[in-house]
Protein backbone atom coordinates (compact mmCIF):
# COMPACT_ATOMS: atom_id res chain seq x y z
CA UNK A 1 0.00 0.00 0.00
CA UNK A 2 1.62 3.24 -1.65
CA UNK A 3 0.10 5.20 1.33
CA UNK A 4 1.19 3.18 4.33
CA UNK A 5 4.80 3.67 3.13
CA UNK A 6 4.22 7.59 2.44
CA UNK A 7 2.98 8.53 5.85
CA UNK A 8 5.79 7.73 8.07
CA UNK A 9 7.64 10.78 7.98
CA UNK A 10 4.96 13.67 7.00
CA UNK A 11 2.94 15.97 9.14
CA UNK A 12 -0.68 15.49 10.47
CA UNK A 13 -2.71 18.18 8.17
CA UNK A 14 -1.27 15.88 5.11
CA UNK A 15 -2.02 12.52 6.73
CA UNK A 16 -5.63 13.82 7.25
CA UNK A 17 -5.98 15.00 3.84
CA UNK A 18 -5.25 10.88 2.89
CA UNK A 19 -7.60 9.66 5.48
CA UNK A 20 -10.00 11.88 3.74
CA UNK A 21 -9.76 10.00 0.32
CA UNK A 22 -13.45 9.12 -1.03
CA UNK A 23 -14.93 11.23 1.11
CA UNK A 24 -17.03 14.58 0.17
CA UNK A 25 -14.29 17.47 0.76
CA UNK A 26 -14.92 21.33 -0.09
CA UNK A 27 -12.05 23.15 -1.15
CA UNK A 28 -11.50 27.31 -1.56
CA UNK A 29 -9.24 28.08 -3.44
CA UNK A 30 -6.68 31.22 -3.76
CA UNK A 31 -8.78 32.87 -6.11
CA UNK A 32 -12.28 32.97 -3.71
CA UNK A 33 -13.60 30.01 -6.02
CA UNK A 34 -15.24 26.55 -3.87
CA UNK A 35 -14.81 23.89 -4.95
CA UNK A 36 -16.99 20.27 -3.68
CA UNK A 37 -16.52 16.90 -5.00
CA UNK A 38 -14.97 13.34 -3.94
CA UNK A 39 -11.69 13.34 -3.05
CA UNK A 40 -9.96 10.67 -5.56
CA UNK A 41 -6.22 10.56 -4.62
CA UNK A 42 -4.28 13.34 -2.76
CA UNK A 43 -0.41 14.16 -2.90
CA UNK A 44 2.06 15.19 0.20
CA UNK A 45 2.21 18.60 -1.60
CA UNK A 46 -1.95 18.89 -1.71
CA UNK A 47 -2.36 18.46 -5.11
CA UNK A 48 -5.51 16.94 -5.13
CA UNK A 49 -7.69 15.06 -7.98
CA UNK A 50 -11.71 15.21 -7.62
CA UNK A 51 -14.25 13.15 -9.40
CA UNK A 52 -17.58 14.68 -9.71
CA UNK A 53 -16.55 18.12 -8.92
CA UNK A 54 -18.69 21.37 -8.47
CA UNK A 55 -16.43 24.61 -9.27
CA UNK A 56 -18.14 28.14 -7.73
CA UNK A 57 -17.10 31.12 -9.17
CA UNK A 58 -18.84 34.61 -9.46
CA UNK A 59 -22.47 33.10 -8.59
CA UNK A 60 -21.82 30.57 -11.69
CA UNK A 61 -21.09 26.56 -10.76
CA UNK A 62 -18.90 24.60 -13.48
CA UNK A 63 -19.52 21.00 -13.14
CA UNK A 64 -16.42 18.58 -14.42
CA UNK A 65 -16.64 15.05 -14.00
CA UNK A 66 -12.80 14.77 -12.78
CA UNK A 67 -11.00 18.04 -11.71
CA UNK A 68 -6.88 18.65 -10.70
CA UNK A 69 -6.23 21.16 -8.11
CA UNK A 70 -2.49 22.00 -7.47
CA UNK A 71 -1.32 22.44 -4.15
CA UNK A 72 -0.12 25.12 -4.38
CA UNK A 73 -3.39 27.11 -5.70
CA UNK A 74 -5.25 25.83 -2.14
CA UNK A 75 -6.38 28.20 0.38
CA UNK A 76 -8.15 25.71 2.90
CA UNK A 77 -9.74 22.08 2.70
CA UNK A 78 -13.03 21.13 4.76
CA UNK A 79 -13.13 18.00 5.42
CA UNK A 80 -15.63 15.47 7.10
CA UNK A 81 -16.61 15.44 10.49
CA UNK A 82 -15.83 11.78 10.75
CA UNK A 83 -12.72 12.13 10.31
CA UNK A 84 -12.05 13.23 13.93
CA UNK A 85 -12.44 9.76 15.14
CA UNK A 86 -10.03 8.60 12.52
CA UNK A 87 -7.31 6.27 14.28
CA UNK A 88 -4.13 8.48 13.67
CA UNK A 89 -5.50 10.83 16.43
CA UNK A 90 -6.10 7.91 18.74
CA UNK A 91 -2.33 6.87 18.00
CA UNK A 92 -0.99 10.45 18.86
CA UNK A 93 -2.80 9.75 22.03
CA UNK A 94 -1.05 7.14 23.07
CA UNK A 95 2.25 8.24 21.53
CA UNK A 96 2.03 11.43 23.97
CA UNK A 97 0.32 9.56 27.36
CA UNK A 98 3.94 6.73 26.78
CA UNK A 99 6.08 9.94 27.88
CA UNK A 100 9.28 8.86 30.10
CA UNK A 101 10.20 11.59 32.13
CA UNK A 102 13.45 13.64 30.65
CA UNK A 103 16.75 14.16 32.97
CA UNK A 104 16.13 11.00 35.09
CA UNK A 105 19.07 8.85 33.01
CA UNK A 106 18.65 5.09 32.65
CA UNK A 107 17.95 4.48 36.54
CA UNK A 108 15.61 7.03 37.38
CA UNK A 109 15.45 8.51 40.26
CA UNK A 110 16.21 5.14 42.66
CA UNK A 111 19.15 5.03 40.09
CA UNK A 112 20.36 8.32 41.34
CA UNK A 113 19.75 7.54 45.08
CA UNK A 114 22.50 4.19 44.36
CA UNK A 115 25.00 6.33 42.61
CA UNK A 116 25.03 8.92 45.70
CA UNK A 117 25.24 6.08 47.58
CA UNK A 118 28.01 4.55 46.72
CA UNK A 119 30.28 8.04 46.13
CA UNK A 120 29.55 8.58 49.83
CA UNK A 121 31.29 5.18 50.16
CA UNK A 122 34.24 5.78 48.48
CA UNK A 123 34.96 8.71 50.68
């Protein structure tokens, strides 16, 4: 799976713009224009490719049965409401609740309490 690879190593806006694929998105773009359809496939620079798209500008919709939007052109995506449940926020969760305290070293603090311990013997 292409995806699975891909999302190791990028931020969370761009993994929720994946776990958004074939869902309904809305898109505005630089230019004021809206733009609804299904999201098809999505890139890590938010180039985006919509199937039965809806294109607002000026009071006029544009219908286009598969639409391109580069990244670059993108002002902000809405996205689904389901998608707050999706699992990646459930694993950042758990990723931040598995802190081990900083400055301790290996032992912790009993570790530190041993090592005091025995300088006081070598005196």
């Amino acid at each position: 799976d292409r995806m699975a690879i891909s999302t190791k190593n990028i931020s969370i806006p761009i993994k929720l713009i994946h776990q958004a694929e074939k869902h309904q998105i809305s898109v505005e773009l630089i230019g004021g224009e809206i733009v609804h359809g299904k999201l098809l496939n999505s890139e890590d620079n938010w180039n985006l490719s919509l199937k039965q798209a809806t294109l607002v500008r000026k009071e006029k919709e544009y219908k286009s049965v598969l639409l391109f939007i580069r990244g670059s052109s993108i002002r902000y995506i809405i996205i689904p409401e389901i998608l707050k449940y999706s699992p990646m926020f459930y694993e950042l969760k758990t990723k931040a609740t598995r802190r081990v305290p900083t400055g301790l070293g290996i032992y912790g603090r009993a570790g530190a309490a041993t090592s005091s311990a025995r300088a006081i013997e070598w005196k």
